[in-house]
N, C-alpha and C. Protein backbone atom coordinates (compact mmCIF):
# COMPACT_ATOMS: atom_id res chain seq x y z
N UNK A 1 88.80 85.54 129.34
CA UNK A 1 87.66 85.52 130.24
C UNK A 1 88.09 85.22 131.67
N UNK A 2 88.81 84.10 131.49
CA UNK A 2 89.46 83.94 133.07
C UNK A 2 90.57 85.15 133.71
N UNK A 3 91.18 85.75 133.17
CA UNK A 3 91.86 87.12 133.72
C UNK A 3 91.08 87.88 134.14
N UNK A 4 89.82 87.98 133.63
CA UNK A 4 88.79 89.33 133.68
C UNK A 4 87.95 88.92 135.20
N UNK A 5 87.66 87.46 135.06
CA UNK A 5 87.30 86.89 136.00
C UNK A 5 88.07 87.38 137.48
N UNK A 6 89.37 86.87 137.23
CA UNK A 6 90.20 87.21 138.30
C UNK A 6 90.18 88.36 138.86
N UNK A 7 90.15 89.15 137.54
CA UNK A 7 90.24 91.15 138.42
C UNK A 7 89.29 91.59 138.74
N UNK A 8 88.08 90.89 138.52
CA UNK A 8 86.92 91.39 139.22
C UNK A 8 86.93 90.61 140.93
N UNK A 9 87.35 89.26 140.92
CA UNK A 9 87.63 88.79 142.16
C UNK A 9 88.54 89.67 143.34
N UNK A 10 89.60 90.14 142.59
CA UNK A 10 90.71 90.39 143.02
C UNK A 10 89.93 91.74 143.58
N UNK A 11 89.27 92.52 142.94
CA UNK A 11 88.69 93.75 142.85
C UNK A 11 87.92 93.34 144.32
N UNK A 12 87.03 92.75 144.20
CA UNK A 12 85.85 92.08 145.49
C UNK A 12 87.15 91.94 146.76
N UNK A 13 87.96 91.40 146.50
CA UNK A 13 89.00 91.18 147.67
C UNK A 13 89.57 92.95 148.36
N UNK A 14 90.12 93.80 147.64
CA UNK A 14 90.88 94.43 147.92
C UNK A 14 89.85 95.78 148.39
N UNK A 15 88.11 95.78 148.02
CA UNK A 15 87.35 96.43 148.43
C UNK A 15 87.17 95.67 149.84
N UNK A 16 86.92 94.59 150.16
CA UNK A 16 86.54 94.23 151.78
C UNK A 16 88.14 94.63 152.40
N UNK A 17 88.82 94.52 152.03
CA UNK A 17 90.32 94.74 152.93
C UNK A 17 90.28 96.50 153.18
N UNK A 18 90.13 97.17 151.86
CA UNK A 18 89.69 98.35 152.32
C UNK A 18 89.05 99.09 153.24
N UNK A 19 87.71 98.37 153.21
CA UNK A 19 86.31 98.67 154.42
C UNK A 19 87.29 98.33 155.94
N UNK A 20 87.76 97.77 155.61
CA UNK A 20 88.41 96.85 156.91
C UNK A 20 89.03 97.95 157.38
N UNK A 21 90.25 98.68 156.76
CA UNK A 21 91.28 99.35 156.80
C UNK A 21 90.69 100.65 157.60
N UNK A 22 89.27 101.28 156.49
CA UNK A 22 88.71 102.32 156.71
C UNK A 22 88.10 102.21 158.04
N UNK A 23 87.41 101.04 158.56
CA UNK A 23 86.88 101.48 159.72
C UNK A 23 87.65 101.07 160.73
N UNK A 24 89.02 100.77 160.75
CA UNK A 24 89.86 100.50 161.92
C UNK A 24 90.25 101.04 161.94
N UNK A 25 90.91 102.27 161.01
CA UNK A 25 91.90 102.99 160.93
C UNK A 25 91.41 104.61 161.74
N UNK A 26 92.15 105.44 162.99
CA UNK A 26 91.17 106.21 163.52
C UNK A 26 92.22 107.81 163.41
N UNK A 27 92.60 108.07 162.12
CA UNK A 27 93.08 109.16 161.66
C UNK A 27 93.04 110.16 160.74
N UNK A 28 92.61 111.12 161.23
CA UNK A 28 91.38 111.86 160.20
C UNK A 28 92.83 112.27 158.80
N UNK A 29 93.81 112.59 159.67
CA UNK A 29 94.25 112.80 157.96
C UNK A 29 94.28 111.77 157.43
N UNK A 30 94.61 110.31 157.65
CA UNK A 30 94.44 109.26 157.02
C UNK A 30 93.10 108.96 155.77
N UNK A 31 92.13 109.01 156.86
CA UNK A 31 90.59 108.99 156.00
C UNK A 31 90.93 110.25 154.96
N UNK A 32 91.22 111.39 154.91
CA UNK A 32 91.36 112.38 154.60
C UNK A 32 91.88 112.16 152.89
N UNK A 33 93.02 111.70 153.74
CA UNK A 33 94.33 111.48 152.03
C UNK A 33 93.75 110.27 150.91
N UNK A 34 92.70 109.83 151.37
CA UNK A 34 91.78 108.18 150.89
C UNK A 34 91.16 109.21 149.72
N UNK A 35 90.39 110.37 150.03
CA UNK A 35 89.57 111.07 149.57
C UNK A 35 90.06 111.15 148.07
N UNK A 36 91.10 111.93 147.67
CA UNK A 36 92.02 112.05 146.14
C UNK A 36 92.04 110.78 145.75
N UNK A 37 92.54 109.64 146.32
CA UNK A 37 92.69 108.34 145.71
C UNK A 37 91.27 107.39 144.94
N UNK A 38 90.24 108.24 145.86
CA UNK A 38 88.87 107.30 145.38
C UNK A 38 88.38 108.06 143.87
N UNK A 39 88.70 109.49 144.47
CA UNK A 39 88.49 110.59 143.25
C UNK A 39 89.30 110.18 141.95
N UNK A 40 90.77 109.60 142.10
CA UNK A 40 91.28 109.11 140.85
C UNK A 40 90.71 108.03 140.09
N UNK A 41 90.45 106.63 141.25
CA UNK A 41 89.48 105.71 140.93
C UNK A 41 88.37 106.10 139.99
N UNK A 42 87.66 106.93 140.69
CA UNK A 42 86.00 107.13 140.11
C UNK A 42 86.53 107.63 138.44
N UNK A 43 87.65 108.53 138.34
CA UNK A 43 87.55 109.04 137.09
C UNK A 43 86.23 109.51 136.47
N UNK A 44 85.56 109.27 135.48
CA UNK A 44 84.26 109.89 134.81
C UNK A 44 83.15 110.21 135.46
N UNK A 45 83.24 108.59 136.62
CA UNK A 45 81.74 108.60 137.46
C UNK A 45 81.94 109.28 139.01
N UNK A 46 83.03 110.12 139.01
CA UNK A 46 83.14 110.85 140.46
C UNK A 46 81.82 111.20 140.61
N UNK A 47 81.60 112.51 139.82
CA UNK A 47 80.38 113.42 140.32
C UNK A 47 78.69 112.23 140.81
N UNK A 48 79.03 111.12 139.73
CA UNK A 48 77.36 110.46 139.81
C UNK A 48 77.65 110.20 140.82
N UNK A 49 78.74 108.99 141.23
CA UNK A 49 78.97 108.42 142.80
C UNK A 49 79.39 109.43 144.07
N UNK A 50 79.72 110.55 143.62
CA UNK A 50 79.85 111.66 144.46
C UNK A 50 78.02 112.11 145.45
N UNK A 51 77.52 111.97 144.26
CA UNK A 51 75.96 112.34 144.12
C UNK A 51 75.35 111.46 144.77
N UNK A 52 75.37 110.26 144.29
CA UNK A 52 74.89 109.15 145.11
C UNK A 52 75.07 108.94 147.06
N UNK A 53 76.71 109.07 146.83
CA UNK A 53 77.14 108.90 148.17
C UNK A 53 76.50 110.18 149.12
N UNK A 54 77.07 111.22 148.60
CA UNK A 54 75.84 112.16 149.46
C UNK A 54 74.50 112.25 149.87
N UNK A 55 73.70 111.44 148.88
CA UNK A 55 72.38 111.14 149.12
C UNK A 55 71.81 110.29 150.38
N UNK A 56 72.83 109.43 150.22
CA UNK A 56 72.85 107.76 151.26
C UNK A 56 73.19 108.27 152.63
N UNK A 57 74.09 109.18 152.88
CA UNK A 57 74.27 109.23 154.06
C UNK A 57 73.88 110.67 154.56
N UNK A 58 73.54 111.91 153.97
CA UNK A 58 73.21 112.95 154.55
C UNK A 58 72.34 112.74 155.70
N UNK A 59 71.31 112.39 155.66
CA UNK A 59 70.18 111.48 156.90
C UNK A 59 70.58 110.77 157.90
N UNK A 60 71.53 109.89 157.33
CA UNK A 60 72.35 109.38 158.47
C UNK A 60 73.31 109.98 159.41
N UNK A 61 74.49 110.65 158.86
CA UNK A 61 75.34 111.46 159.31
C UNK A 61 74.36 113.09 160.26
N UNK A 62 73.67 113.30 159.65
CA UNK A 62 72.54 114.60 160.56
C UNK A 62 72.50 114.09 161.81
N UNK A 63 71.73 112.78 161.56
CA UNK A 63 70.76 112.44 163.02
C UNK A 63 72.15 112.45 164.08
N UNK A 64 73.05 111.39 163.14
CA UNK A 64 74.19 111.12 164.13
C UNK A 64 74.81 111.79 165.00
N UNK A 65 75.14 112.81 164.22
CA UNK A 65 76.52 113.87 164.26
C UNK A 65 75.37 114.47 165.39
N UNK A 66 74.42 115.14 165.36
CA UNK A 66 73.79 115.76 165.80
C UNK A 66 73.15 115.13 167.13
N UNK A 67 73.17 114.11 167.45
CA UNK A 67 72.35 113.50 168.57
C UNK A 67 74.08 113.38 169.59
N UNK A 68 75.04 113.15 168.70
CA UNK A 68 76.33 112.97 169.56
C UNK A 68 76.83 114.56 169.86
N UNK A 69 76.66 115.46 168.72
CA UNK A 69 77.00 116.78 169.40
C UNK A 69 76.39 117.30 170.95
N UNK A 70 74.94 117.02 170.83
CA UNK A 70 74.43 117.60 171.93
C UNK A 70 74.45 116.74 173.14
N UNK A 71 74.58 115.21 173.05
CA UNK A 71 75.30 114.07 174.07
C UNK A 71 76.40 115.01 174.96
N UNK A 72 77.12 115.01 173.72
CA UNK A 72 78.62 115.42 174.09
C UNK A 72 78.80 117.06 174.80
N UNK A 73 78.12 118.12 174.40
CA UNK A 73 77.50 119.45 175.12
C UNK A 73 76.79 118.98 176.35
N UNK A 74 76.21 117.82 176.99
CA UNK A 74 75.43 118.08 178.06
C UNK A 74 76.06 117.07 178.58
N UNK A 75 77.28 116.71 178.53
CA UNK A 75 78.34 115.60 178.76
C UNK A 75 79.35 117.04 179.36
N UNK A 76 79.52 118.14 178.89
CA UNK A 76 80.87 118.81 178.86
C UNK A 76 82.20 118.06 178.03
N UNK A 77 82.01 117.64 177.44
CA UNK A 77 83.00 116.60 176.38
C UNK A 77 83.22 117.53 175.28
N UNK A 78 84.87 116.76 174.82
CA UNK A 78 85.01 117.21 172.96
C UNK A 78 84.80 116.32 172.41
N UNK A 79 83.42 117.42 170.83
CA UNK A 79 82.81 116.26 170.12
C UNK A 79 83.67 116.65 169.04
N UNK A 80 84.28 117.58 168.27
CA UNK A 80 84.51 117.87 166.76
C UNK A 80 85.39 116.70 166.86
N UNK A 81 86.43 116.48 167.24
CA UNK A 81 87.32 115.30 166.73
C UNK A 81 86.51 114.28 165.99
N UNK A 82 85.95 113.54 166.85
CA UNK A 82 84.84 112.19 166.91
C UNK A 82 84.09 112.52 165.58
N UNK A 83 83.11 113.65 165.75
CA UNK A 83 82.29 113.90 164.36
C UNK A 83 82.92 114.01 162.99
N UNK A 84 84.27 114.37 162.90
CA UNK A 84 84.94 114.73 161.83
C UNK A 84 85.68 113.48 161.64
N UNK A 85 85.69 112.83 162.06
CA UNK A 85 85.85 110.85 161.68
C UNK A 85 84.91 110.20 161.74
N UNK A 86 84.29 110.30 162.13
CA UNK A 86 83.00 109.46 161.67
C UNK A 86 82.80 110.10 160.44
N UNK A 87 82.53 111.29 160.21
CA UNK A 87 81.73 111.66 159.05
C UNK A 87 83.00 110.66 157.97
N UNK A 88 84.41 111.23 158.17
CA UNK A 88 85.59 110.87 157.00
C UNK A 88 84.76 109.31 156.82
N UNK A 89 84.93 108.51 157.78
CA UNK A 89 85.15 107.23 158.05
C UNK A 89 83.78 106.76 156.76
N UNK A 90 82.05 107.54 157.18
CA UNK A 90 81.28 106.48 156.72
C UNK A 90 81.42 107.36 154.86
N UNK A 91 81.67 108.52 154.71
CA UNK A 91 81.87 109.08 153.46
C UNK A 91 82.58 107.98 152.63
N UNK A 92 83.74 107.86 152.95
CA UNK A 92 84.83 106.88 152.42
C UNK A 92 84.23 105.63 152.16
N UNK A 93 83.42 105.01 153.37
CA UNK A 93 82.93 103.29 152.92
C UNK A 93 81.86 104.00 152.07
N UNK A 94 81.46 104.75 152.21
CA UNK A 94 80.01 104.84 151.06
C UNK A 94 80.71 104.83 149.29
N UNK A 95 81.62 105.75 149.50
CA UNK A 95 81.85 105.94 148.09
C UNK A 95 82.67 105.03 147.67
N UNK A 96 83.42 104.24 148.20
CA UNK A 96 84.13 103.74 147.62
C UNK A 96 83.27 102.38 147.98
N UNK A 97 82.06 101.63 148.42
CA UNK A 97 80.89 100.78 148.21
C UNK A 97 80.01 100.79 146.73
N UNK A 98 80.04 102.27 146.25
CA UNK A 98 79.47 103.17 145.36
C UNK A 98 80.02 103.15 144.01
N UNK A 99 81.37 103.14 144.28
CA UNK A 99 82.77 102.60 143.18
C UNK A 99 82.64 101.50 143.40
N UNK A 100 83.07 100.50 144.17
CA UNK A 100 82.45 98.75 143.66
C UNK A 100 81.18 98.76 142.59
N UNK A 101 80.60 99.30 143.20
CA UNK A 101 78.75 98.62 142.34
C UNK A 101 79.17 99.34 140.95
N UNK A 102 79.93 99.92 140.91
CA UNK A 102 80.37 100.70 139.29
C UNK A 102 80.99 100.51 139.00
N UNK A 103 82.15 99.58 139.32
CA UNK A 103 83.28 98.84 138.40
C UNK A 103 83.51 97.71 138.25
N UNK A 104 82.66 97.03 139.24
CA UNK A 104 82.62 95.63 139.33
C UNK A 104 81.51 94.98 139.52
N UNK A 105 81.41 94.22 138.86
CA UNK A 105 80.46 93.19 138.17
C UNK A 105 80.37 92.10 139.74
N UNK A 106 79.39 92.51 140.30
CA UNK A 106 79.37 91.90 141.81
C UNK A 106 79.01 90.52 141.28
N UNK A 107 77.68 90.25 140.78
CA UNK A 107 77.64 88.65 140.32
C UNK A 107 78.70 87.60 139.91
N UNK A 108 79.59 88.51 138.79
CA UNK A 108 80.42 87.72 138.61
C UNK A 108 82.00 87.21 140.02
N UNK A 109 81.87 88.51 140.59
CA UNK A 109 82.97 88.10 141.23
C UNK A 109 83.08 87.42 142.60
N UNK A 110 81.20 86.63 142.90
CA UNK A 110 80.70 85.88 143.84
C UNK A 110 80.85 84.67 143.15
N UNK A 111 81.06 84.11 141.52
CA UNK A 111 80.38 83.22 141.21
C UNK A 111 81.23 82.20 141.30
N UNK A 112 82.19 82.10 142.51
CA UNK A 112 82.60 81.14 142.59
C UNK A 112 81.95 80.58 143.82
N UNK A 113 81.41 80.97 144.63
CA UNK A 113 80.35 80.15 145.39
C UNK A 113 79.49 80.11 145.49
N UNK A 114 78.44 78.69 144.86
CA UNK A 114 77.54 78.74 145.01
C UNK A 114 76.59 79.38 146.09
N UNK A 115 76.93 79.46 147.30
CA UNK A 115 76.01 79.67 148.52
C UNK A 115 76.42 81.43 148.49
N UNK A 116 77.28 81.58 148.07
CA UNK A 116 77.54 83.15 147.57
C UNK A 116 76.73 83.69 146.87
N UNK A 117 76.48 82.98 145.39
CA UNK A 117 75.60 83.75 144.45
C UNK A 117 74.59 83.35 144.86
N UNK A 118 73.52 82.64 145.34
CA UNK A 118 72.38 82.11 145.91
C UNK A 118 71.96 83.81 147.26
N UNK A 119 72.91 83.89 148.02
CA UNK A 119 72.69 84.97 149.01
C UNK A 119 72.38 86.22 148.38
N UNK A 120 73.44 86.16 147.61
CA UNK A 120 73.29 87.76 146.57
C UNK A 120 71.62 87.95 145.74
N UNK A 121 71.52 86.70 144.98
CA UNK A 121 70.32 87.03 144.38
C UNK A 121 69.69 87.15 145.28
N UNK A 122 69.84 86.25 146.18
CA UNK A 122 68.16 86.70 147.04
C UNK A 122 68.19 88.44 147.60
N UNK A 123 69.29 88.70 148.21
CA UNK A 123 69.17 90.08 148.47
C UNK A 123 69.35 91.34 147.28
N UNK A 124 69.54 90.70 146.18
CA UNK A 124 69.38 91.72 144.97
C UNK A 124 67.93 91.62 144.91
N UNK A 125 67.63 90.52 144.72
CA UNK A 125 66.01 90.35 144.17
C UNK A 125 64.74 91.13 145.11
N UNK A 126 65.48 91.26 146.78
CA UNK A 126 64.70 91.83 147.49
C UNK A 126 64.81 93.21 147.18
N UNK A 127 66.37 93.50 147.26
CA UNK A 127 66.19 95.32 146.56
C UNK A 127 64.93 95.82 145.77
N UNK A 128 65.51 95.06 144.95
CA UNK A 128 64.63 95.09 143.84
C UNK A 128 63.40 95.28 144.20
N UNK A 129 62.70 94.05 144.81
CA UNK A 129 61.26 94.06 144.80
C UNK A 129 60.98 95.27 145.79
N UNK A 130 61.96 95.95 146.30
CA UNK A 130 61.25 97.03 147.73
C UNK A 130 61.36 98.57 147.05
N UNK A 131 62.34 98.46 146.14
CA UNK A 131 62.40 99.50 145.29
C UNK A 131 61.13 99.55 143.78
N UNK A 132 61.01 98.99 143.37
CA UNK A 132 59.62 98.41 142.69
C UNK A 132 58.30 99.21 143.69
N UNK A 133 58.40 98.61 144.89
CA UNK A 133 57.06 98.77 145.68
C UNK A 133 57.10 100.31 146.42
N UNK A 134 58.27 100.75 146.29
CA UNK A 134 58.03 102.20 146.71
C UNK A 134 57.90 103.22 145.73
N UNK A 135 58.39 102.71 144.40
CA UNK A 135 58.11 103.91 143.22
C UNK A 135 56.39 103.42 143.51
N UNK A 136 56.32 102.53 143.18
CA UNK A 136 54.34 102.43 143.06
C UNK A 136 53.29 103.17 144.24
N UNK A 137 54.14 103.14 144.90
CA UNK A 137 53.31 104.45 146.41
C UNK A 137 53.90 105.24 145.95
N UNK A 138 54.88 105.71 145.90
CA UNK A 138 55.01 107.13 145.49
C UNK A 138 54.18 107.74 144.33
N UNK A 139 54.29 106.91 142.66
CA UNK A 139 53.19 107.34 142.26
C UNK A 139 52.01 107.31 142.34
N UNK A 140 51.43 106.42 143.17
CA UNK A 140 50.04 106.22 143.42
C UNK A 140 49.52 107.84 144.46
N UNK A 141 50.82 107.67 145.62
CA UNK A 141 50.13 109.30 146.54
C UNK A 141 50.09 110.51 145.28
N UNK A 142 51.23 110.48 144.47
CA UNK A 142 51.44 111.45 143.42
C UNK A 142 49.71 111.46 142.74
N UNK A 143 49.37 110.34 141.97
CA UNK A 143 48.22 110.87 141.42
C UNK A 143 47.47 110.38 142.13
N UNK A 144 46.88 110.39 143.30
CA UNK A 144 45.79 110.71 144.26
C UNK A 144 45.63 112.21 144.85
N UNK A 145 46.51 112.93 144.97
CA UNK A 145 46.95 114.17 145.45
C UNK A 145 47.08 114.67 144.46
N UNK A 146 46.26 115.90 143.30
CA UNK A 146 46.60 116.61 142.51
C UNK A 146 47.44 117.53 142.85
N UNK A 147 46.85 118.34 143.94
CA UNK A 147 47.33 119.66 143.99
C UNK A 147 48.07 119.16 145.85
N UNK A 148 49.33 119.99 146.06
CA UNK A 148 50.14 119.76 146.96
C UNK A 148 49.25 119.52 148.47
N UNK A 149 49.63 118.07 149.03
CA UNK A 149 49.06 117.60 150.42
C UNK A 149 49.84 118.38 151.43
N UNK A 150 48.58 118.19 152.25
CA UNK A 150 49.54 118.94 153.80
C UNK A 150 49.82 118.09 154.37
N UNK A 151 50.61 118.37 155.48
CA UNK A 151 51.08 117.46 156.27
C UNK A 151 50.87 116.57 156.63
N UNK A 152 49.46 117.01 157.25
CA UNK A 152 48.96 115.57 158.10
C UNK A 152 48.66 114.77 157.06
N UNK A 153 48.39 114.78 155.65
CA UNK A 153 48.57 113.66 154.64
C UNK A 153 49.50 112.73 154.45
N UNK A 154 50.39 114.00 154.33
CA UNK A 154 52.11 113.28 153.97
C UNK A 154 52.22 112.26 154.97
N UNK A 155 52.18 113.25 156.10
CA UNK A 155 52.79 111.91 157.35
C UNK A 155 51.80 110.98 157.42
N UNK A 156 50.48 110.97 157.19
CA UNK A 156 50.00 109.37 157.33
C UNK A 156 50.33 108.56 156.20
N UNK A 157 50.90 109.79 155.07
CA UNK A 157 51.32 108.14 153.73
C UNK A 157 52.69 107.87 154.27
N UNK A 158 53.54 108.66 154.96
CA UNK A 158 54.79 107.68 155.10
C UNK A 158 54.96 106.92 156.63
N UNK A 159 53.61 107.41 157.42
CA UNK A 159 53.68 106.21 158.66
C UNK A 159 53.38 105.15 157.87
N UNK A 160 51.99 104.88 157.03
CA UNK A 160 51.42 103.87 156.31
C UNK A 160 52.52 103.35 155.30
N UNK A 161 53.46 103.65 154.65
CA UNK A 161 54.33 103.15 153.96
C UNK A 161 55.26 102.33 154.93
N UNK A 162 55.57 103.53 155.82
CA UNK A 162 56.28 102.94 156.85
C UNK A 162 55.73 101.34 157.42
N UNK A 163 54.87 101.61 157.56
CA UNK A 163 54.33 100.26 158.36
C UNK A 163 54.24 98.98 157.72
N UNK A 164 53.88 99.16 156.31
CA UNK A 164 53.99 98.33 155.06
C UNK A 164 55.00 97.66 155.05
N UNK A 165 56.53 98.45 154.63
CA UNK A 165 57.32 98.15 154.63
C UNK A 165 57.89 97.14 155.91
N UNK A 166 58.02 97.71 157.12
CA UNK A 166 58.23 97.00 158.50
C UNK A 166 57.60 95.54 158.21
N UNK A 167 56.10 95.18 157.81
CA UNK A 167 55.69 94.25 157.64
C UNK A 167 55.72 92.93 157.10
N UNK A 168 55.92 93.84 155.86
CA UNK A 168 56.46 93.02 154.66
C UNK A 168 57.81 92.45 154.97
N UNK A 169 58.79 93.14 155.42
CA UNK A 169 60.54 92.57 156.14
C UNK A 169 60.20 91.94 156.97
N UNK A 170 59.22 91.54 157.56
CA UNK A 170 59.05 90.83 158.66
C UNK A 170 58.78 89.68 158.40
N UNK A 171 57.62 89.73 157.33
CA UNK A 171 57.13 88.39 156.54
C UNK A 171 57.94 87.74 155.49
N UNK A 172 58.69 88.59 154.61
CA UNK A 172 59.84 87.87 154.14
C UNK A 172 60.57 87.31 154.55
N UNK A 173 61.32 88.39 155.68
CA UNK A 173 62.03 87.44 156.52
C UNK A 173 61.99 85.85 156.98
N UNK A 174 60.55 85.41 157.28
CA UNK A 174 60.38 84.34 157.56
C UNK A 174 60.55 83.51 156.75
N UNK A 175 59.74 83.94 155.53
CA UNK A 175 59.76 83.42 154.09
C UNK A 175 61.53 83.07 154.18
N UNK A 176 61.86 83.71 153.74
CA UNK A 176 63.55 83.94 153.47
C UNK A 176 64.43 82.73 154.32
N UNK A 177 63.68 82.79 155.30
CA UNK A 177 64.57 81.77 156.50
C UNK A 177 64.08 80.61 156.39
N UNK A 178 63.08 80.22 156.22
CA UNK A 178 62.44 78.72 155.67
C UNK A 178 62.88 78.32 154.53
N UNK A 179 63.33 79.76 153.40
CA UNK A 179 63.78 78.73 151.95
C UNK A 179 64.94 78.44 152.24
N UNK A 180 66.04 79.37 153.13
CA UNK A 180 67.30 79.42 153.82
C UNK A 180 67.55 78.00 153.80
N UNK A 181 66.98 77.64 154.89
CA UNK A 181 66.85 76.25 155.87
C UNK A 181 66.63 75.15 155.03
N UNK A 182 65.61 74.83 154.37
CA UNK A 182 65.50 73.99 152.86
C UNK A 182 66.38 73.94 152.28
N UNK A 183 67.33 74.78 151.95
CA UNK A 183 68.50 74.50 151.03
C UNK A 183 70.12 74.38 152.18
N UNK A 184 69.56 74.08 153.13
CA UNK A 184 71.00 73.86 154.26
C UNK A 184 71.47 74.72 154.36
N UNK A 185 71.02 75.95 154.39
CA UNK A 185 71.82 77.18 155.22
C UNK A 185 71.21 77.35 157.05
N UNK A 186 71.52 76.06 157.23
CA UNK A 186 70.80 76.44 158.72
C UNK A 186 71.99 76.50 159.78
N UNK A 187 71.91 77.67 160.43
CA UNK A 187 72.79 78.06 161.32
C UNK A 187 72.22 77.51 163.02
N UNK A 188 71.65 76.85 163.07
CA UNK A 188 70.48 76.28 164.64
C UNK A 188 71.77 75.62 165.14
């Protein structure tokens, strides 16, 4: 039990040294050659965490890539370098963030500090509860809307979700920082 312990620690260690590596490091073949190595890692669960990781950042990487391309066009600047590392750079922390949560047992390999596992639950438990609260709008617009909404529907359920959400992080937050503070995590 205590070996297993260790390699999940050891595991938690050599993923933050990684992240580290990945976002200091500013060489696209570098990021590049990472790519085969994560692919050996993943073994079985490439394609799911492949799947996953594409999901997480397509939205992100668009707006990005795309708000810096046309920066960089009304700049007269070269953007492909820049875009084609960034993209390597956040691909790489995603999937291999993606490979942690799938090979390693994150609880266990916090549980040597208390104020460690205390942080984690609370931000697992929030996942949780925000993922909970968006399947329930989603099915709730689902069966309120039989037959397909137009637009101006859609967009007032996801300003109104939107706003929910904003709210609710706002009010937890506070919540969150008062139980914080009660248990001596006060940074003042």
């Amino acid at each position: 039990m205590k070996k297993k312990l260790l390699k999940t620690r050891i595991q938690l260690i050599i993923y933050f040294l990684s992240i580290i590596i990945i976002t200091s490091y500013n060489n696209v073949l570098f990021l590049t050659a990472i790519i085969p190595l994560l692919i050996i890692l993943a073994n079985k669960d490439f394609f799911k965490i492949l799947k996953k990781t594409i999901i997480s950042i397509a939205f992100f990487n668009f707006i990005i890539s795309l708000s810096y391309i046309i920066m960089s066009i009304i700049n007269n600047r070269e953007w492909s370098g820049y875009i084609i590392l960034l993209n390597l750079r956040v691909f790489d922390a995603a999937f291999l963030t993606f490979l942690l949560t799938t090979k390693v047992n994150i609880f266990r390999a916090v549980s040597i500090s208390k104020n460690l596992s205390f942080l984690l639950v609370l931000s697992y438990s929030q996942i949780i509860m925000y993922k909970r609260t968006y399947e329930d709008f989603r099915l709730s617009f689902r069966s309120r809307n039989l037959v397909s909404p137009n637009k101006k529907t859609l967009y007032n359920f996801i300003r109104s979700s939107f706003i929910f959400f904003f709210m609710k992080s706002m009010h937890n937050s506070e919540e969150i920082s008062l139980a914080m503070k009660s248990r001596c995590f006060n940074n003042d």
